[in-house]
Protein backbone atom coordinates (compact mmCIF):
# COMPACT_ATOMS: atom_id res chain seq x y z
CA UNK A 1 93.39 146.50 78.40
CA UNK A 2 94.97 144.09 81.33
CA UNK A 3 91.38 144.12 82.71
CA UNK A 4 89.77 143.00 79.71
CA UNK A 5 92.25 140.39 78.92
CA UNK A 6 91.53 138.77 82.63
CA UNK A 7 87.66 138.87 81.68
CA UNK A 8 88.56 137.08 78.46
CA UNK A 9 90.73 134.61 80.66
CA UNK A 10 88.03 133.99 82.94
CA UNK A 11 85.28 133.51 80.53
CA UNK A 12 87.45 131.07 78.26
CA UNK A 13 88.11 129.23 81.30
CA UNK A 14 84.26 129.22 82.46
CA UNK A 15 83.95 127.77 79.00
CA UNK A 16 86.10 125.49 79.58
CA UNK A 17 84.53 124.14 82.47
CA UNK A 18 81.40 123.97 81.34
CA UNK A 19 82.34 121.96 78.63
CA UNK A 20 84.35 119.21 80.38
CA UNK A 21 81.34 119.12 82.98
CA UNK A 22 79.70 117.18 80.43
CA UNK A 23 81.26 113.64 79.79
CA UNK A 24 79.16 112.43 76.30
CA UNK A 25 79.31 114.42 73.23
CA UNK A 26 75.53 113.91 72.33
CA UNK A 27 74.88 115.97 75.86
CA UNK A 28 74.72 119.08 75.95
CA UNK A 29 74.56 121.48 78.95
CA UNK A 30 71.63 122.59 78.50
CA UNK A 31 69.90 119.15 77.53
CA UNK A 32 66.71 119.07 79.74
CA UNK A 33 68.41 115.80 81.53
CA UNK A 34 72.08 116.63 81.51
CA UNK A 35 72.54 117.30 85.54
CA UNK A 36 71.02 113.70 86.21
CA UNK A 37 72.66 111.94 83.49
CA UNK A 38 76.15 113.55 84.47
CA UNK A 39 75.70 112.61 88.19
CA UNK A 40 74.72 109.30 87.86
CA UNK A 41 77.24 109.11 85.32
CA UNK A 42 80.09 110.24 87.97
CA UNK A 43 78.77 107.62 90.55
CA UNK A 44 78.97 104.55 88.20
CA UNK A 45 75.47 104.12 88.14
CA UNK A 46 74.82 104.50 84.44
CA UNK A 47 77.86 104.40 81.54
CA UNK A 48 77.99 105.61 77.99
CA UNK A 49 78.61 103.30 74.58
CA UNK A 50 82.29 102.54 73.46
CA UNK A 51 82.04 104.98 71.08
CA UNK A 52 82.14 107.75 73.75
CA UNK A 53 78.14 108.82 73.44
CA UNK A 54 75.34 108.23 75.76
CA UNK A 55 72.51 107.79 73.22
CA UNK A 56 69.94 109.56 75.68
CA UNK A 57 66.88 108.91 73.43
CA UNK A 58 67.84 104.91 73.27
CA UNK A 59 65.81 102.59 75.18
CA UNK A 60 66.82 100.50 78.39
CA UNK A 61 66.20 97.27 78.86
CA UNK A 62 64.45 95.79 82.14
CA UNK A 63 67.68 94.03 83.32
CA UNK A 64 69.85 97.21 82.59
CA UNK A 65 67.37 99.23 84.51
CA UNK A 66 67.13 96.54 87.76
CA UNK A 67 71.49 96.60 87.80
CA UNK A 68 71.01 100.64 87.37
CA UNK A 69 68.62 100.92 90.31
CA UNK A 70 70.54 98.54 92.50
CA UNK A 71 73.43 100.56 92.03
CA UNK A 72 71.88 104.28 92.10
CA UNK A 73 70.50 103.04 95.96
CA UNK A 74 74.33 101.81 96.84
CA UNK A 75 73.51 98.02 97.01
CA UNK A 76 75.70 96.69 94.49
CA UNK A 77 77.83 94.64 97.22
CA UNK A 78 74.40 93.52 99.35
CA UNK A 79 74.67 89.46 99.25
CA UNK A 80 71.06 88.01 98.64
CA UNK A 81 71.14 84.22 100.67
CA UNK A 82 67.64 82.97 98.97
CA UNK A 83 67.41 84.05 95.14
CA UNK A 84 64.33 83.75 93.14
CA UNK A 85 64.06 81.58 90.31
CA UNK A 86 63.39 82.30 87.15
CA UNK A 87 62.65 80.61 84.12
CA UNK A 88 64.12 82.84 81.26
CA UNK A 89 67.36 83.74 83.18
CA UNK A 90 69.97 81.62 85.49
CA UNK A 91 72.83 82.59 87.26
CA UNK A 92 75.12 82.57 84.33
CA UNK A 93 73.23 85.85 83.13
CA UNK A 94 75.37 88.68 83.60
CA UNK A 95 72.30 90.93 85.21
CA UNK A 96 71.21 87.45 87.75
CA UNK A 97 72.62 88.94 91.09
CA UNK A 98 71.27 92.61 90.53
CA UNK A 99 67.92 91.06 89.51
CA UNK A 100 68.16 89.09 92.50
CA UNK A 101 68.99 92.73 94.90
CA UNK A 102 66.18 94.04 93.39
CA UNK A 103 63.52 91.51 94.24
CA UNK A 104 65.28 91.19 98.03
CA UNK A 105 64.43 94.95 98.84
CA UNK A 106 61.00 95.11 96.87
CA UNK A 107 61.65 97.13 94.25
CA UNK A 108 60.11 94.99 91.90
CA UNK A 109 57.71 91.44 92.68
CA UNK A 110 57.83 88.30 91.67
CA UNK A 111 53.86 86.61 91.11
CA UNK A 112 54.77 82.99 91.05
CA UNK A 113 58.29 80.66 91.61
CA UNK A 114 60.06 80.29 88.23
CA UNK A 115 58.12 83.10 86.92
CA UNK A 116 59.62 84.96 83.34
CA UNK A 117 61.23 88.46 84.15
CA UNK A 118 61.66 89.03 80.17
CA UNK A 119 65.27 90.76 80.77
CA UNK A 120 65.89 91.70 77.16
CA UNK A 121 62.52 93.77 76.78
CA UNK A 122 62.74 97.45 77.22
CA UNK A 123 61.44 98.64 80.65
CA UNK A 124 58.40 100.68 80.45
CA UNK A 125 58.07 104.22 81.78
CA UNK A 126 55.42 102.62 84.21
CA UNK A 127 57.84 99.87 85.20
CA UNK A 128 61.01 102.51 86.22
CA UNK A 129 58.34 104.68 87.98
CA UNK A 130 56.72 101.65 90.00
CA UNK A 131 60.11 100.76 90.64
CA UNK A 132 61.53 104.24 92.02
CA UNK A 133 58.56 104.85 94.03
CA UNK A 134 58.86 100.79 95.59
CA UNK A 135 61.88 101.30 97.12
CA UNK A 136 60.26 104.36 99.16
CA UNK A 137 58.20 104.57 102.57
CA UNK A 138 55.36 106.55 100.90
CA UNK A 139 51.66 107.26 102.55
CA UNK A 140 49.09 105.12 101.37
CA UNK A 141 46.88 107.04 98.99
CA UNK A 142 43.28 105.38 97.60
CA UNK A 143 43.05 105.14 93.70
CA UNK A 144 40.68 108.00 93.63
CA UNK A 145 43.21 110.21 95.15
CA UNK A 146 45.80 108.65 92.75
CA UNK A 147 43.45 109.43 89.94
CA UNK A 148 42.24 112.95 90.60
CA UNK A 149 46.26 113.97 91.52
CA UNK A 150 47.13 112.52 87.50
CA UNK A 151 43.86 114.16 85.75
CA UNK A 152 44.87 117.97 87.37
CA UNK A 153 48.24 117.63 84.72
CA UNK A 154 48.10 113.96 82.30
CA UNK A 155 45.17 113.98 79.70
CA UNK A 156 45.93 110.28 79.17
CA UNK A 157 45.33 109.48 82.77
CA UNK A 158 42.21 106.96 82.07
CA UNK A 159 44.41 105.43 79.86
CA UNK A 160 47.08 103.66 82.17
CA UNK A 161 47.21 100.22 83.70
CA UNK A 162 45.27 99.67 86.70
CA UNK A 163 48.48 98.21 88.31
CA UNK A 164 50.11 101.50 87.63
CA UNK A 165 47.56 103.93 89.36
CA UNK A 166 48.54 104.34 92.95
CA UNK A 167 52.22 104.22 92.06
CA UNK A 168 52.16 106.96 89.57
CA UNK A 169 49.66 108.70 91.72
CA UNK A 170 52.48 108.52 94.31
CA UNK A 171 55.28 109.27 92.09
CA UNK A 172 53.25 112.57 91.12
CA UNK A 173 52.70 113.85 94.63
CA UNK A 174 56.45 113.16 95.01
CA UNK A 175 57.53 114.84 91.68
CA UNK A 176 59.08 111.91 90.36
CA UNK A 177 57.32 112.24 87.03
CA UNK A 178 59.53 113.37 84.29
CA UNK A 179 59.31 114.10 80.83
CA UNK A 180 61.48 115.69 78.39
CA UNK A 181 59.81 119.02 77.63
CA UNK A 182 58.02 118.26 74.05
CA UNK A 183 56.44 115.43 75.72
CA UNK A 184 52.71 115.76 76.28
CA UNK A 185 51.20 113.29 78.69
CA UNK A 186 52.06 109.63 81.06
CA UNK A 187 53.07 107.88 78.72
CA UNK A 188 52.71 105.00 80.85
CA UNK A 189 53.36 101.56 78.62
CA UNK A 190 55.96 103.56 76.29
CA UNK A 191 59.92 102.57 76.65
CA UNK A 192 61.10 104.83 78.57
CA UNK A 193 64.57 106.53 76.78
CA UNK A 194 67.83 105.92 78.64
CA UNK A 195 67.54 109.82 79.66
CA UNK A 196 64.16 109.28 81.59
CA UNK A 197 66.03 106.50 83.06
CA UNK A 198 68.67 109.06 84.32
CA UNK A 199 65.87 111.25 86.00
CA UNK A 200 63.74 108.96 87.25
CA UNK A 201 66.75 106.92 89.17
CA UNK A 202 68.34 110.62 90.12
CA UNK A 203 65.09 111.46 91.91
CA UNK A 204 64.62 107.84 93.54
CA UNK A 205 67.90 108.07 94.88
CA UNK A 206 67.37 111.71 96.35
CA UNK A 207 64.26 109.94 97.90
CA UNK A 208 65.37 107.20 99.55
CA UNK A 209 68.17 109.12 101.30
CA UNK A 210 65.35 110.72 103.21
CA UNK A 211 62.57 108.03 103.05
CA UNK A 212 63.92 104.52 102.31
CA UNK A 213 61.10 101.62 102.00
CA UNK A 214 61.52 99.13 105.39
CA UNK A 215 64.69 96.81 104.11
CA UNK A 216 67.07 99.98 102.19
CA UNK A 217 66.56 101.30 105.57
CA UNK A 218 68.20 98.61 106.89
CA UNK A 219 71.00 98.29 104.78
CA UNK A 220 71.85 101.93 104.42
CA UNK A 221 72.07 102.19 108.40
CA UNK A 222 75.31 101.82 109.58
CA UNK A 223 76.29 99.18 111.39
CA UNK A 224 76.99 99.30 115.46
CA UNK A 225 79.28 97.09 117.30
CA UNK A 226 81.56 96.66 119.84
CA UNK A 227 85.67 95.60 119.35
CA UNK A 228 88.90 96.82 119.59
CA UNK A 229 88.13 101.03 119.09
CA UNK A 230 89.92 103.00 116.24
CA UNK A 231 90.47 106.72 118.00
CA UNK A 232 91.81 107.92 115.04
CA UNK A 233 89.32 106.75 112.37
CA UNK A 234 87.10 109.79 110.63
CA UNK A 235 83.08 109.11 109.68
CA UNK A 236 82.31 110.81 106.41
CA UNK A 237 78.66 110.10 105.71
CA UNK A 238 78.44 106.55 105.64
CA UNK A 239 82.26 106.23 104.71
CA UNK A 240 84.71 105.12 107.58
CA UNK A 241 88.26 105.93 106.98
CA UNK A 242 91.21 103.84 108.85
CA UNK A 243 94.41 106.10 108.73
CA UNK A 244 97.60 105.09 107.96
CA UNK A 245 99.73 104.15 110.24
CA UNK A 246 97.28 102.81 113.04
CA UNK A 247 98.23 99.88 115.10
CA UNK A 248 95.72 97.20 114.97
CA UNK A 249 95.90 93.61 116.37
CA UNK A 250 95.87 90.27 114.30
CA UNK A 251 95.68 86.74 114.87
CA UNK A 252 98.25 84.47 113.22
CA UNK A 253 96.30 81.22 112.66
CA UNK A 254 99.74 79.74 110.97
CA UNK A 255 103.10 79.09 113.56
CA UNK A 256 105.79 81.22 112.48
CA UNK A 257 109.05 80.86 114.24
CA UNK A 258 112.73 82.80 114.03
CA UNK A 259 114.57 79.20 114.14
CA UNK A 260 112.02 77.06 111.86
CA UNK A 261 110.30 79.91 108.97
CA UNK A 262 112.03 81.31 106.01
CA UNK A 263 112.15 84.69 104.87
CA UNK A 264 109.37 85.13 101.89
CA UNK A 265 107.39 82.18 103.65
CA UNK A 266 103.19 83.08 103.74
CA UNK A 267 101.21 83.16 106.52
CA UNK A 268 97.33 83.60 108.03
CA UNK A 269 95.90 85.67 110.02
CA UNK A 270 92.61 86.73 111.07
CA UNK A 271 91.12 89.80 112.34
CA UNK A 272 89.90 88.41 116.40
CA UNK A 273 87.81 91.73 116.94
CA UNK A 274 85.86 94.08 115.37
CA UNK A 275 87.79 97.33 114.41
CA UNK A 276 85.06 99.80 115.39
CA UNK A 277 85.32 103.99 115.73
CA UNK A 278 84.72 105.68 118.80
CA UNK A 279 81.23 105.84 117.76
CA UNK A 280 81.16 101.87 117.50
CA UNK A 281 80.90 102.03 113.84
CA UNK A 282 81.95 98.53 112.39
CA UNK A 283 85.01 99.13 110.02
CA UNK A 284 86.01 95.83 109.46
CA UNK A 285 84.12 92.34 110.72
CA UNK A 286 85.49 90.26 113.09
CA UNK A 287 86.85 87.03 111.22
CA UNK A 288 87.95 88.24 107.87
CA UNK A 289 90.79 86.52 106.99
CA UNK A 290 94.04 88.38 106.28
CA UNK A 291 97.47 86.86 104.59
CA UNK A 292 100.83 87.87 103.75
CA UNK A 293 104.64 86.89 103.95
CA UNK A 294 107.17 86.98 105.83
CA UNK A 295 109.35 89.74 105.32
CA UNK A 296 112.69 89.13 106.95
CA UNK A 297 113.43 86.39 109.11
CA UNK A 298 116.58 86.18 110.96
CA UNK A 299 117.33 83.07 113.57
CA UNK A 300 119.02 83.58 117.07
CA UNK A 301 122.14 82.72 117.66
CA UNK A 302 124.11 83.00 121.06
CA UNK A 303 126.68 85.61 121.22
CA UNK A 304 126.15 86.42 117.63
CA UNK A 305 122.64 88.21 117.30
CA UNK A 306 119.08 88.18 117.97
CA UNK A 307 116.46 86.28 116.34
CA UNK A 308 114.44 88.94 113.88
CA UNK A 309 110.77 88.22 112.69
CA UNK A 310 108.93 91.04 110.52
CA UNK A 311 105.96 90.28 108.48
CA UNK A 312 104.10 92.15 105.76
CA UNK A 313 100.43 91.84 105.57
CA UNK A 314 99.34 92.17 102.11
CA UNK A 315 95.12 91.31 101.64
CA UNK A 316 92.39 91.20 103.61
CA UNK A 317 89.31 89.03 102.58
CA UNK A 318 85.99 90.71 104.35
CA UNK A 319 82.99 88.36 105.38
CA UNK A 320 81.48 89.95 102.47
CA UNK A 321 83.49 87.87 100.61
CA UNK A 322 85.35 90.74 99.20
CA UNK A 323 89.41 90.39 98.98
CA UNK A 324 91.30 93.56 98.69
CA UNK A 325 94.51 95.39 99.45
CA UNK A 326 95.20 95.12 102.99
CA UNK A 327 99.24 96.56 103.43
CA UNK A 328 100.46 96.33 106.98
CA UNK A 329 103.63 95.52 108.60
CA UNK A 330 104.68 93.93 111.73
CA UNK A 331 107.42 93.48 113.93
CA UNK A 332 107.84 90.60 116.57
CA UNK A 333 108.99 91.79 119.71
CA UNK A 334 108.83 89.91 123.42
CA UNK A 335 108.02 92.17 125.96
CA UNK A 336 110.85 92.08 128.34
CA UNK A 337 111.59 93.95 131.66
CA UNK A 338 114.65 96.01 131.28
CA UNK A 339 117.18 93.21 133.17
CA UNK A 340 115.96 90.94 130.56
CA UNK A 341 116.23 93.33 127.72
CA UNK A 342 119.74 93.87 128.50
CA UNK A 343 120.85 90.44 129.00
CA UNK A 344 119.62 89.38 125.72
CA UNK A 345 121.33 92.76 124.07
CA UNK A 346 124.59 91.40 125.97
CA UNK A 347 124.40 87.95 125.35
CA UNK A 348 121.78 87.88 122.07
CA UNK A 349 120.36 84.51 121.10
CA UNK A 350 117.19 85.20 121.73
CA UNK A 351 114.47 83.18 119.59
CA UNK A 352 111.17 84.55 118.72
CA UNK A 353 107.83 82.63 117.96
CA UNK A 354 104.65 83.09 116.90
CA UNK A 355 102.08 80.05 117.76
CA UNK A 356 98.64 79.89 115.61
CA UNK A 357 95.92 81.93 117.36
CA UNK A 358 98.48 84.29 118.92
CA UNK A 359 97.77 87.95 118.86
CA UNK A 360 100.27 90.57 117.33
CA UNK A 361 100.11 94.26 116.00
CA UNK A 362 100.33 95.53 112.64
CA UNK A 363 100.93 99.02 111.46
CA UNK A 364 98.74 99.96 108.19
CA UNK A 365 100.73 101.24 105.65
CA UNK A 366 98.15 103.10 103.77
CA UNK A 367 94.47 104.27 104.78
CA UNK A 368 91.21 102.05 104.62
CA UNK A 369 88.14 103.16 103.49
CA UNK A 370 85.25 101.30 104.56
CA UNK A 371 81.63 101.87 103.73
CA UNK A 372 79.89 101.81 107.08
CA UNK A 373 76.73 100.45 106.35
CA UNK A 374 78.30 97.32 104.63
CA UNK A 375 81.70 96.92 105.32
CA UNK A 376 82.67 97.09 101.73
CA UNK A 377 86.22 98.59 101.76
CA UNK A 378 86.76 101.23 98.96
CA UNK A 379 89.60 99.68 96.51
CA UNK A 380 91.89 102.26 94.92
């Protein structure tokens, strides 16, 4: 009887599981799409109504499915220095920057300057193919080949844009293809249903980890450098983890002084060097600006004490532009050869200073994680 009461444990717990596996009501677990559409749903890359539901038969439209792709391939934070223009969107439009990522590593093409991109119409199940299969290094494959790979399995073959031929040819040899199991056929110029979506971006993304087109390569390689090394940093993946409590060095760009600041004062700093692993990773750029306040500030008086200068570093703003929680603490201390070090314990007085461009160490108070292949640090 125990025995059977542990089985009926452990399968109500299975149950359980199962069911909280699956994040939208209107998804089931055994929903032909589910595993995609909970994945991507885990990573940020696509998000259900306000209502709780995803709607997986809904349509997406073309600027929902450019942020989507941007963000499925990891280049959300990439900074795009020569955008495209457009002449149905500007840069008040809230999909304008992942439009702009999208053009930058080829994923989709622009014929002619202030060209229309028709954001609000529903991308086509040719478009999110042509799309997923663009940001791959694929072999080049005539449109006969493309042709007589689509007429072995899609009776509509003849029936798709010429455009669309080598790309879905492509997108076939690489199993890319999807279709929710009643459906017959390409489909090539129908809206493609926000669970396709979820499929097709699952298996682009599962693609370009192994075969990235010429410019995701770039930007999903992590970046080398020399600096000041890290020993004690970890590489997870592309992920680059700073522990807490590691000394690193700083330069004050603002004068900060035991007789002249006040406790609760700001101050600059910068970072002088690259922080790098012992792989020469880049964690953190050389030149992002960091600021904080003064934490205690004591002056030096003779025969009574010693000055006291500690500092608290609070943010750190990357040269991606990116400001985020940067805690650290420091502690100014003159290095002094033990004569000197007991004089000024016996007599006190002594007066510290900081001048701008001075290097000191900080202590991190918590970790830093930094993705590696463009120093975007992780916020909690």
């Amino acid at each position: 009887m125990k025995n059977l009461f542990k089985l009926l444990l452990m399968v109500l717990f299975a149950s359980l599981g199962t069911l909280q596996g699956f994040a939208f009501p209107d998804v089931s677990s055994d929903y032909w799409a589910a595993p995609e559409i909970e994945i991507l749903s885990e990573k940020g890359v696509i998000v259900g109504y306000p209502d709780g539901t995803f709607k997986p038969d809904d349509n997406v439209t073309r600027a929902e499915f450019a942020a989507m792709a941007i963000r499925a391939l990891g280049q959300e934070h990439t900074k795009v220095a020569q955008p495209v223009h457009f002449s149905d969107i500007d840069e008040s439009y809230w999909a304008y920057e992942d439009i702009q990522k999208a053009l930058y590593f080829d994923l989709i093409t622009n014929e002619k300057e202030n060209d229309i991109f028709r954001p609000e119409d529903s991308v086509s199940r040719a478009e999110s193919l042509s799309v997923a299969v663009n940001a791959l290094t694929t072999e080049t494959i005539s449109s006969a080949k493309a042709k007589e790979v689509l007429s072995q399995k899609y009776s509509d073959t003849n029936t798709i844009p010429e455009w669309f031929l080598i790309p879905a040819g492509k997108a076939e040899i690489l199993g890319m293809i999807v279709n929710a199991p009643s459906v017959k056929g390409l489909n090539a110029e129908r809206p493609a249903t926000r669970a396709e979506v979820a499929s097709i971006l699952y298996r682009m993304m599962e693609q370009a980890k192994l075969n990235p087109n010429a410019k995701l390569a770039e930007a999903m390689r992590k970046k080398i450098g020399e600096g000041f090394v890290i020993d004690s940093a970890t590489v997870n993946g592309s992920v680059g983890t700073i522990p807490a409590g590691t000394i690193v060095p700083i330069k004050v760009t603002t004068y900060i002084s035991t007789q002249n600041s006040e406790g609760g004062a700001m101050f600059s700093a910068s970072v002088p060097t690259n922080y790098v692993t012992k792989d020469k990773y880049i964690l953190i750029r050389e030149g992002a600006s960091l600021s904080g306040q003064l934490l205690d500030v004591r002056p030096g008086l003779y025969f009574r004490q010693n000055g006291v200068l500690v500092l608290k570093n609070a943010l750190v703003t990357t040269t991606n532009d990116q400001t985020t929680s940067f805690p650290a603490l420091g502690e100014i201390k003159k290095d002094r050869n033990w004569w000197m070090k007991f004089v000024r314990w016996a007599f006190k007085g002594e007066k510290l200073e900081v001048s701008a461009s001075d290097i000191i160490n900080v202590r991190l108070l918590e970790p830093v994680k930094v993705d590696l292949t463009n120093g975007w640090i992780y916020e909690k």
